[in-house]
Protein backbone atom coordinates (compact mmCIF):
# COMPACT_ATOMS: atom_id res chain seq x y z
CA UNK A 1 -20.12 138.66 50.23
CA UNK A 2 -17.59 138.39 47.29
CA UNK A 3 -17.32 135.02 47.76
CA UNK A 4 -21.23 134.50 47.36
CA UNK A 5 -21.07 136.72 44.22
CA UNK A 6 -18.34 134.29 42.48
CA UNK A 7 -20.52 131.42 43.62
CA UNK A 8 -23.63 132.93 42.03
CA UNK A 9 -21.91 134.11 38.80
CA UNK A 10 -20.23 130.40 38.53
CA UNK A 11 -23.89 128.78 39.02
CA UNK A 12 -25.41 131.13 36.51
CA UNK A 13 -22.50 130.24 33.85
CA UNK A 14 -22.69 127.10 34.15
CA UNK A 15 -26.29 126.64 34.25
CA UNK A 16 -25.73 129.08 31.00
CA UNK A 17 -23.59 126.63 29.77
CA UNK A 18 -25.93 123.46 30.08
CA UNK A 19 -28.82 125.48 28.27
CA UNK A 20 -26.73 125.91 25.23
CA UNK A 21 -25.91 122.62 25.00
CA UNK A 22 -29.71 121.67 25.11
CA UNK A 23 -30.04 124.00 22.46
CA UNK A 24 -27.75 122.94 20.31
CA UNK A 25 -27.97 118.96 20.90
CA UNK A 26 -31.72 120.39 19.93
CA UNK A 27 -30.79 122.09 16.72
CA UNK A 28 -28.79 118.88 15.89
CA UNK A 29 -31.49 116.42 16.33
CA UNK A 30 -33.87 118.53 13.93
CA UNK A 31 -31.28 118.00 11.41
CA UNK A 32 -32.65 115.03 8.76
CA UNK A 33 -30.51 111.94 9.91
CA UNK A 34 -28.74 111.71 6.37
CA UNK A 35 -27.05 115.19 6.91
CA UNK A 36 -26.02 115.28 10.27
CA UNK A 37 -22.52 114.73 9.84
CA UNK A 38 -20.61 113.98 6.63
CA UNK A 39 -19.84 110.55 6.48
CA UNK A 40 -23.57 109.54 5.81
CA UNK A 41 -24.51 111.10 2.55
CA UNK A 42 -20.74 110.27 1.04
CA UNK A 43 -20.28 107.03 2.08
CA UNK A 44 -23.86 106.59 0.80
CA UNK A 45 -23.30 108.30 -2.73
CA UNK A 46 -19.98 107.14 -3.02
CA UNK A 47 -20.59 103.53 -2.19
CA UNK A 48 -23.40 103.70 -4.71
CA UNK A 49 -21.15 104.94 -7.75
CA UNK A 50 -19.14 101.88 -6.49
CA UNK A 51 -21.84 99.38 -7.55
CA UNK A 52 -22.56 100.87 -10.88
CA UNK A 53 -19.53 103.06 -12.10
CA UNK A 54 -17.41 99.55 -12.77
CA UNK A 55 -19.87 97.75 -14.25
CA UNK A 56 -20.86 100.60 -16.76
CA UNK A 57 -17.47 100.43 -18.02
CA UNK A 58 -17.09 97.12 -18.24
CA UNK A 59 -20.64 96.99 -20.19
CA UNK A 60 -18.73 99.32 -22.16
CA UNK A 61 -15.90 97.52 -22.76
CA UNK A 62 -17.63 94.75 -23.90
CA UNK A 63 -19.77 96.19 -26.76
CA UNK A 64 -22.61 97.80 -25.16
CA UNK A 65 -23.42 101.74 -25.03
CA UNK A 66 -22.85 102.38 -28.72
CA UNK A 67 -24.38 105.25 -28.56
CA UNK A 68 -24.10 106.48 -25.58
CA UNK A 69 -21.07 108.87 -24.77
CA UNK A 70 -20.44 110.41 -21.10
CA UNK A 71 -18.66 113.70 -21.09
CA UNK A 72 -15.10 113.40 -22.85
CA UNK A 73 -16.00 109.51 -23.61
CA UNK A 74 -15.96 106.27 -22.08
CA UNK A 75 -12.42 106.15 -20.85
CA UNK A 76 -12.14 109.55 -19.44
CA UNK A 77 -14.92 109.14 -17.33
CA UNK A 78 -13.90 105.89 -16.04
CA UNK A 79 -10.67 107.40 -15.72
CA UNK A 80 -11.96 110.23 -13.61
CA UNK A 81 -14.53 108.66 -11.24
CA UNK A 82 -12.81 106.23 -9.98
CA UNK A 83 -10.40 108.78 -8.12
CA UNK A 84 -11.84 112.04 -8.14
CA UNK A 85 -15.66 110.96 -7.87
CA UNK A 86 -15.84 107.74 -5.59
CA UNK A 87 -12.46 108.07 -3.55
CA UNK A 88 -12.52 111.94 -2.71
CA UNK A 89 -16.38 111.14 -1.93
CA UNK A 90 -15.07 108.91 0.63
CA UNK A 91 -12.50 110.68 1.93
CA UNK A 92 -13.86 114.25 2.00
CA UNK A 93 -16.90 112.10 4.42
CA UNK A 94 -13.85 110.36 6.79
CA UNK A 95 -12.11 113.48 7.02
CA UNK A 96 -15.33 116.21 7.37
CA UNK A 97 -16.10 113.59 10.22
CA UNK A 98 -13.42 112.63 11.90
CA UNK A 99 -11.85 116.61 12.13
CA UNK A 100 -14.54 117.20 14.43
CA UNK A 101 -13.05 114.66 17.18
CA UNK A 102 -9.64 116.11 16.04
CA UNK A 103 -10.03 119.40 16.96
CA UNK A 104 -12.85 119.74 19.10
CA UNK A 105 -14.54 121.80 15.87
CA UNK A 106 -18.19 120.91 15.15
CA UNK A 107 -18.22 119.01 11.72
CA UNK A 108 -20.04 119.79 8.82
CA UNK A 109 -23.78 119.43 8.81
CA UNK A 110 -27.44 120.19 7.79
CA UNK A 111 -27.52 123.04 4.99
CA UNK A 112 -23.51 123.51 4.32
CA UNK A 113 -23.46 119.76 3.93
CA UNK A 114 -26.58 119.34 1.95
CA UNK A 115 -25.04 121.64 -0.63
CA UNK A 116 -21.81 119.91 -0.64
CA UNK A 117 -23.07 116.84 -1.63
CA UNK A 118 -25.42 118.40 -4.23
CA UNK A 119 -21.79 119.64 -5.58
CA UNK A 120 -20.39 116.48 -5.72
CA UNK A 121 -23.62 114.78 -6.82
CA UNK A 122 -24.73 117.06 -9.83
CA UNK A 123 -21.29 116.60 -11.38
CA UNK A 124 -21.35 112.90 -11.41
CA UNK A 125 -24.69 113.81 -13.26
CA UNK A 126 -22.83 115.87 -15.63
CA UNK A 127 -20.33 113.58 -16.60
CA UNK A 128 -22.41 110.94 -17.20
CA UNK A 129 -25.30 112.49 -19.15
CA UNK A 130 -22.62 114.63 -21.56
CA UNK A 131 -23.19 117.66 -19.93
CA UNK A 132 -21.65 121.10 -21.85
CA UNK A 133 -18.48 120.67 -20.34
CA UNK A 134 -18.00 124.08 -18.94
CA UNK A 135 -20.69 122.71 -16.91
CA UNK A 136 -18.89 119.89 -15.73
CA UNK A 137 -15.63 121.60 -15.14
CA UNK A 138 -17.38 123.96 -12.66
CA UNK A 139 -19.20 121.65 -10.94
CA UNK A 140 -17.00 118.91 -10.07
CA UNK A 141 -13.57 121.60 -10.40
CA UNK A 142 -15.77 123.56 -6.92
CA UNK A 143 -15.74 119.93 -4.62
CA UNK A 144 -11.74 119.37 -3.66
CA UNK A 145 -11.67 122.87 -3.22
CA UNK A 146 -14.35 123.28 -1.08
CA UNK A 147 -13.80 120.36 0.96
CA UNK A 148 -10.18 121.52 1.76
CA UNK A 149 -11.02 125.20 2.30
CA UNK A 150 -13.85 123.06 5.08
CA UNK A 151 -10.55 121.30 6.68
CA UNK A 152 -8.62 124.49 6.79
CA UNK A 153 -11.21 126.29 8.49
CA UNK A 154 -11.28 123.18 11.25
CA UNK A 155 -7.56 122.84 11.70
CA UNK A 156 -6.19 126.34 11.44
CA UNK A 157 -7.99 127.76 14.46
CA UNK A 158 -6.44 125.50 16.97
CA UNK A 159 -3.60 125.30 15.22
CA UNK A 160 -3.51 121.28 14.29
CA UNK A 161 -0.32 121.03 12.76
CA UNK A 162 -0.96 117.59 12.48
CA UNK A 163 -3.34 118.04 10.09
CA UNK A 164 -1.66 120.54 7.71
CA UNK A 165 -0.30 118.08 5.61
CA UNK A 166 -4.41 116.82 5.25
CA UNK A 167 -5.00 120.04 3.95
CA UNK A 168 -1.62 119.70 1.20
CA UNK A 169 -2.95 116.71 -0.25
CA UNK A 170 -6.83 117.64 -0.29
CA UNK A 171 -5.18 120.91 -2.49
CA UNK A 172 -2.76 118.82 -5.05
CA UNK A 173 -5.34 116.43 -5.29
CA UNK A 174 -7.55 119.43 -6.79
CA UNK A 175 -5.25 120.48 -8.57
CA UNK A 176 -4.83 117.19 -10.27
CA UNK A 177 -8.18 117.09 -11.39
CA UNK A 178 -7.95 120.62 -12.46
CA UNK A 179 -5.57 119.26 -14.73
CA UNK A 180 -7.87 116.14 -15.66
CA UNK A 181 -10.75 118.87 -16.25
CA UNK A 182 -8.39 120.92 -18.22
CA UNK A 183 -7.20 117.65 -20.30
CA UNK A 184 -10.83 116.64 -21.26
CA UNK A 185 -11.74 119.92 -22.04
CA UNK A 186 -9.55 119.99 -24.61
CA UNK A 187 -9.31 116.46 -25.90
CA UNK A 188 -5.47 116.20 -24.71
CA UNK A 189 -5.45 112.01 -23.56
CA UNK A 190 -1.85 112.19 -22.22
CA UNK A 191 -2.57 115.64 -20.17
CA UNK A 192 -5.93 113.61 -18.94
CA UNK A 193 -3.80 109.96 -18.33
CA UNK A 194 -0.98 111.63 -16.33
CA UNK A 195 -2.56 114.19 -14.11
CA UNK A 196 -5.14 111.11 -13.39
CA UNK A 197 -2.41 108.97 -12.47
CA UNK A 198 -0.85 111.24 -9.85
CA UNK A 199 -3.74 111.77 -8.23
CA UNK A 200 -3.87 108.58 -7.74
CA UNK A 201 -0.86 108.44 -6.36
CA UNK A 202 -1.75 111.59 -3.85
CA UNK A 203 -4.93 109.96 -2.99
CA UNK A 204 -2.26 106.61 -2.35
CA UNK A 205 -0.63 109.75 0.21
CA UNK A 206 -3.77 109.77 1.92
CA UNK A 207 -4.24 106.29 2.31
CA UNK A 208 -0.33 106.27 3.68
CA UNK A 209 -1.18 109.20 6.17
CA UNK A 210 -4.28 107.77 7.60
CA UNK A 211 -3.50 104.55 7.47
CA UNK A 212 -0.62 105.19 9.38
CA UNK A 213 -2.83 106.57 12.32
CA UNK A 214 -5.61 104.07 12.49
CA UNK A 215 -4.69 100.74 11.40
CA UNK A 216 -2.10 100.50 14.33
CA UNK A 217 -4.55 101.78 16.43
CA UNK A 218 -8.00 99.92 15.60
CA UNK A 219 -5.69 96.74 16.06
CA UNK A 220 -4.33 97.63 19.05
CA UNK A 221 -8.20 98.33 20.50
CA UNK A 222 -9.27 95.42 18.51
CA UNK A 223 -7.33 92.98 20.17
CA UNK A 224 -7.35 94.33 23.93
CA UNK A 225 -3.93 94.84 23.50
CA UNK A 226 -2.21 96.99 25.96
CA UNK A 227 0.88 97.82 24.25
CA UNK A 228 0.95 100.32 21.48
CA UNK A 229 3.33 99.98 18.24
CA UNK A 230 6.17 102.47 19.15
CA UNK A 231 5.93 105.71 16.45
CA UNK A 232 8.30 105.88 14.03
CA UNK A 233 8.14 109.44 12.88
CA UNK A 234 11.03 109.76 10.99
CA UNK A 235 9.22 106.28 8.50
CA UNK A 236 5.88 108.38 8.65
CA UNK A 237 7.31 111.60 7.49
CA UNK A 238 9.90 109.99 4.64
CA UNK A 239 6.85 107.60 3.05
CA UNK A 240 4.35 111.03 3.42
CA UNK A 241 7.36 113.26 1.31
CA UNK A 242 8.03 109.72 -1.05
CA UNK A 243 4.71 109.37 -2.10
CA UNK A 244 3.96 113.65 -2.60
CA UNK A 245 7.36 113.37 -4.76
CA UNK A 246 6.32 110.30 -6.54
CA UNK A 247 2.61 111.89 -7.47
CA UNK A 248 4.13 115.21 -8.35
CA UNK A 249 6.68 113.19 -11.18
CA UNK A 250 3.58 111.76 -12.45
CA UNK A 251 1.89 114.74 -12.42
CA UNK A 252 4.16 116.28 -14.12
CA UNK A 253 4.95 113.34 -16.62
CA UNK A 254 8.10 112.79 -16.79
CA UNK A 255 7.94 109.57 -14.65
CA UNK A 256 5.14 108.34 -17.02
CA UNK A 257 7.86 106.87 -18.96
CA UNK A 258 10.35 104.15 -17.04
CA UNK A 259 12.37 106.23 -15.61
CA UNK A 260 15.24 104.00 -12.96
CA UNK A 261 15.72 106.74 -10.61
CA UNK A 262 11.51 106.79 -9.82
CA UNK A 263 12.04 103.01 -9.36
CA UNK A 264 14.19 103.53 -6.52
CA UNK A 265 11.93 105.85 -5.03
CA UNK A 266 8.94 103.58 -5.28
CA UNK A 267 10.91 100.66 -4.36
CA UNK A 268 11.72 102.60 -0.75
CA UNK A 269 8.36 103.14 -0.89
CA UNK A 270 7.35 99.59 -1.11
CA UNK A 271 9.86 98.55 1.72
CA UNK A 272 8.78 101.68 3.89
CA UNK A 273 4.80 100.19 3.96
CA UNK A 274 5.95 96.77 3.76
CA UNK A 275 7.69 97.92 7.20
CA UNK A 276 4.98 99.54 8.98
CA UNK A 277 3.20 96.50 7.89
CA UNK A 278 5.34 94.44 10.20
CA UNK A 279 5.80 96.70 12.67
CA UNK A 280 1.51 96.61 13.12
CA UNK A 281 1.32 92.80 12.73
CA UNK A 282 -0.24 90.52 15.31
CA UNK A 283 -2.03 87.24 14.71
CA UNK A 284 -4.97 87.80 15.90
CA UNK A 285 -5.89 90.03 13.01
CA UNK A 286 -7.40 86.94 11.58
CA UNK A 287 -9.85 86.44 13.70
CA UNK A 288 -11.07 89.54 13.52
CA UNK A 289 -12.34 91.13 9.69
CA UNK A 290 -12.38 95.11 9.97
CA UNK A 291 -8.79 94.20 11.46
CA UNK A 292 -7.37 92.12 8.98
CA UNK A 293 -9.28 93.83 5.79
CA UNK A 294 -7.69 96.69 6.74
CA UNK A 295 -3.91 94.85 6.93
CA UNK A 296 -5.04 93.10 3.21
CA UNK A 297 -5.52 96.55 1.87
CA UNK A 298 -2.48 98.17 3.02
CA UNK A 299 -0.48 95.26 1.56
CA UNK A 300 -1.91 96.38 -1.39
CA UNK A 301 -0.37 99.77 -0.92
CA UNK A 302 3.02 97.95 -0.64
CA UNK A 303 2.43 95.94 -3.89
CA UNK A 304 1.54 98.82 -5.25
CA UNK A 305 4.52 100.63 -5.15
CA UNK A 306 7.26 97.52 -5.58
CA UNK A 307 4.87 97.15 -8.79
CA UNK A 308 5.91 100.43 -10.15
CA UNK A 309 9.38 100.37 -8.61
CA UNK A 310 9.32 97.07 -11.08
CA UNK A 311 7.99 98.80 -14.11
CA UNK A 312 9.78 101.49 -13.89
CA UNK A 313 12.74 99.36 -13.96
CA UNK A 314 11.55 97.38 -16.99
CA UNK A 315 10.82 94.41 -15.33
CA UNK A 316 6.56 95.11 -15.93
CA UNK A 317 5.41 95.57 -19.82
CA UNK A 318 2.50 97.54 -18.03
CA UNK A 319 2.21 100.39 -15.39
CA UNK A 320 -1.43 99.30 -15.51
CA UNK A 321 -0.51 96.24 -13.24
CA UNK A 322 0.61 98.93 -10.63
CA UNK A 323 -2.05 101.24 -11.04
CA UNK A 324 -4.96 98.57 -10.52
CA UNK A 325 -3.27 96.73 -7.33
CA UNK A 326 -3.25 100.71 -5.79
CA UNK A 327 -7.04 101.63 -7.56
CA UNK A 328 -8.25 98.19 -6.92
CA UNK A 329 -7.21 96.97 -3.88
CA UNK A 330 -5.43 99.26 -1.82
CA UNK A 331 -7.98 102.07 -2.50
CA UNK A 332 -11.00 99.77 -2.56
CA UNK A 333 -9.55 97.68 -0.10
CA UNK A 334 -8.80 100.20 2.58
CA UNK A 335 -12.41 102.05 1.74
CA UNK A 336 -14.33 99.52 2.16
CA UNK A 337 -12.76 98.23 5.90
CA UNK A 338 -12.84 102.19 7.30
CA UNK A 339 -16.55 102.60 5.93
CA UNK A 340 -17.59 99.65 7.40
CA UNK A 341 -16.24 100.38 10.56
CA UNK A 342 -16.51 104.26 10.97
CA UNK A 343 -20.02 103.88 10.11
CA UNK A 344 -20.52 101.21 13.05
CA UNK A 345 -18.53 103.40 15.25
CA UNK A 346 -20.40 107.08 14.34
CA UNK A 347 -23.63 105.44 14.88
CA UNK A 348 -23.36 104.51 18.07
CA UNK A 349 -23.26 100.78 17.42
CA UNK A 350 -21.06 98.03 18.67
CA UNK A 351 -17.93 97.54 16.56
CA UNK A 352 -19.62 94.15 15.36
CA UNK A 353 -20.53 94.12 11.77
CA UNK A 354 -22.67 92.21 9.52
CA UNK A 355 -21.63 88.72 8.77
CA UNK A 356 -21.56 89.59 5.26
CA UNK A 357 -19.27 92.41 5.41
CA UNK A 358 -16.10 89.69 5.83
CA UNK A 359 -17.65 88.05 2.34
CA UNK A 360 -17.71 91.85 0.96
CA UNK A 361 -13.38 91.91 1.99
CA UNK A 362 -13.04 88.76 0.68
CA UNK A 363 -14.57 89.36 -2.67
CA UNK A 364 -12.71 92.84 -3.04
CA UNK A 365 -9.63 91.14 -2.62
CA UNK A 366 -10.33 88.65 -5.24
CA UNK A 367 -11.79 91.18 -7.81
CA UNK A 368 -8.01 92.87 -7.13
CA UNK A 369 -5.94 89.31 -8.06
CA UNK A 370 -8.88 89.31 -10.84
CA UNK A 371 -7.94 92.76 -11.96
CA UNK A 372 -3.93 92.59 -11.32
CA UNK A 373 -3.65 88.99 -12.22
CA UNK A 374 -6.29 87.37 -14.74
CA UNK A 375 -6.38 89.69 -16.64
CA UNK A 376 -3.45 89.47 -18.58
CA UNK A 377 -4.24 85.94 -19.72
CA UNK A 378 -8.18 85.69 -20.28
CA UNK A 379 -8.74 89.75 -20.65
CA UNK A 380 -12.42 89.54 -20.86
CA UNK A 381 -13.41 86.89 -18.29
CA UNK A 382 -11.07 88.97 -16.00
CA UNK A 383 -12.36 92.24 -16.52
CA UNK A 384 -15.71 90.66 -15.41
CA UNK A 385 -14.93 88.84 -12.97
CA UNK A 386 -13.06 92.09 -11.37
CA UNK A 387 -16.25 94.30 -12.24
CA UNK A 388 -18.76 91.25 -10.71
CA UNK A 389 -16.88 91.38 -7.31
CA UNK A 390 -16.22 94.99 -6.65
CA UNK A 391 -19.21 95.78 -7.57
CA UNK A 392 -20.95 93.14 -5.18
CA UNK A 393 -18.48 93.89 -1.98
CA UNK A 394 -19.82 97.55 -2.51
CA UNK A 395 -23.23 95.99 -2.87
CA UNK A 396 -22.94 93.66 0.15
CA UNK A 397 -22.11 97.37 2.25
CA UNK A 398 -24.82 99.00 1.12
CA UNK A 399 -26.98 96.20 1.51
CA UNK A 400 -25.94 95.70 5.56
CA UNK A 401 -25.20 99.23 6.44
CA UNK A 402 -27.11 101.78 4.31
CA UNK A 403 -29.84 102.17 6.80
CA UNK A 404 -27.56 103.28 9.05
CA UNK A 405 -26.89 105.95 7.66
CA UNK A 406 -29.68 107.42 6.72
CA UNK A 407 -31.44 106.62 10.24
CA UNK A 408 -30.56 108.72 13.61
CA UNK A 409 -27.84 107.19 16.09
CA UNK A 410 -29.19 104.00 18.60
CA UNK A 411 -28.16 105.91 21.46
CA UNK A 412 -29.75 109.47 21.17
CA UNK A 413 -26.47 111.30 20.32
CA UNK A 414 -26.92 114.08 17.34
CA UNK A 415 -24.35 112.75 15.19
């Protein structure tokens, strides 16, 4: 008789179980497409800002918008966008997504997402159309903060030590651009210029951090290899702490004068990534472009920091060399290969791109040797040419993949 009871309850729990899931696959699917989970609407928006943010301030640079300011001027803006308007975009969608197969934690959607993005979005309004900027300091001062408190609330439950540091770098990083916010707000260029520059670098932290859990991986699964890359925690932990220490010096200015001792530290850096680098290597990366855009980009990373290891050793004239081979194409780089494949994969498509997307790496990487590079000898040609093929890689994405985002999944899931 017992036993028949057990039975019965175990039936009735799991048939109880079943019906919720219909119930919530059916709340999912009456979710519009575009907010369903958080990669769509930012690697939408962001992607977008991509195409036009660059070659607004190049158009700038050139002699055009003479009278037409965005909040705290031309530079500022670019300045600011770049990082804390395109990149956390893009992040904050990777990370709102991809916590959700982390922890087992449903990811952000419908309303709470829809007002995220209208966060993000209405600042990038603000700046640009010379809002009051109390107005802009609210605005785009609430996203970092709201997309980390979002992460905490994901990884703290099930305790994802893992992911702490995620939540670390999503909090510096906001308080970077407080900093930035702070500097416009009143006029101070060097306040603005520094705290920009580190969170750079803590966005660079990011790219170290995830980079060091996918790119090993996707090429692994990529290639039908069998073998994985042995971990090297002990490299993973000591480039995570570099970088953090690196950002906060910048942050703090003192390392935004050449300072030996911060050249070290970046040039461990540099040999750290240029490690991992090898360590991940295999030739068939070549045959293969969301494997070997994402290698290109993290070589980038590795420039990147022997660049300022060099500067800061007086080698470079310019820090700006450094900062544009991270911005350009480490940032850029590595953006554009995980949103062209994360997109694939969370809409339930084959990992086979457009054949465009390979032209959209290839023209990245040559706006970066552009920007890095040309520059410094034909300044004007070089800043267009940079502008021209960022802007058109970001183009060529939206161009191939944009519909995929905004439409439902191929294969019926809710995501």
């Amino acid at each position: 008789m017992q036993q028949a009871v057990l039975a019965a309850a175990n039936k009735n729990a799991v048939g109880l179980e079943r019906t919720m899931n219909i119930i919530d696959k059916r709340q999912a699917l009456a979710i519009v497409p575009l907010f369903r989970l958080a990669f769509r609407p930012f690697f939408l928006l962001g992607s977008l800002l991509a195409v036009s943010a660059i070659l607004l301030w190049v158009i700038f640079l050139t002699g055009g918008f003479v009278d037409w300011q965005p909040a705290g001027g031309w530079l500022a803006w670019h300045r600011h966008e770049l990082v804390f308007g395109f990149a956390t975009a893009i992040i904050a969608g990777f990370l709102l997504t991809a916590v959700q197969a982390w922890t087992g934690f449903p990811g952000l959607s419908g309303r709470p997402l829809i007002f995220l993005t209208l966060v993000w979005l209405t600042a990038r309004v603000a700046w640009l159309l010379d809002a009051p900027i109390w107005c802009v300091v609210v605005l785009d001062g609430a996203f970092l903060p709201l997309v980390a408190a979002q992460m905490a609330r994901s990884v703290w439950p099930g305790r994802q030590v893992r992911n702490y540091p995620l939540v670390l770098l999503l909090t510096l990083l906001a308080i970077a651009n407080g900093i930035t916010l702070y500097g416009v707000a009143t006029t101070n260029d060097l306040l603005q210029r520094q705290a920009t520059v580190g969170g750079v670098w803590f966005v660079a932290a990011i790219m170290g951090l995830i980079g060091g859990r996918v790119i090993p991986f996707f090429t692994r699964r990529g290639l039908l290899r069998t073998e994985a890359v042995a971990a090297w925690p002990v490299l993973d932990w000591a480039l995570l702490a570099g970088t953090v220490l690196a950002s906060i010096t910048m942050l703090q200015g003192w390392a935004m004068q050449a300072q030996p001792v911060v050249g070290v530290l970046f040039a461990a850096l540099g040999l750290g990534h240029l490690t991992r680098l090898l360590r991940w290597y295999d030739a068939g990366i070549w045959q293969v472009p969301l494997l070997w855009s994402l290698h290109m980009a993290y070589a980038w990373l590795a420039a990147a920091c022997c660049a300022m290891a060099l500067w800061h050793f007086s080698v470079l004239a310019q820090m700006s060399i450094a900062v544009h081979a991270l911005t350009v194409g480490a940032m850029g780089g590595l953006i554009l290969a995980m949103i062209a494949r994360v997109t694939l994969g969370h809409t339930g498509r084959p990992l086979q791109p457009p054949r465009s997307i390979a032209w959209a790496f290839v023209l990245l990487n040559c706006g970066a040797l552009a920007r890095v590079l040309l520059v410094n000898w034909a300044t004007v040609p070089g800043l267009w040419i940079a502008a021209v093929c960022w802007s058109l890689s970001f183009a060529i994405y939206l161009w191939g993949y944009a519909s995929m985002l905004w439409r439902a999944r191929v294969d019926g899931h809710p995501g």
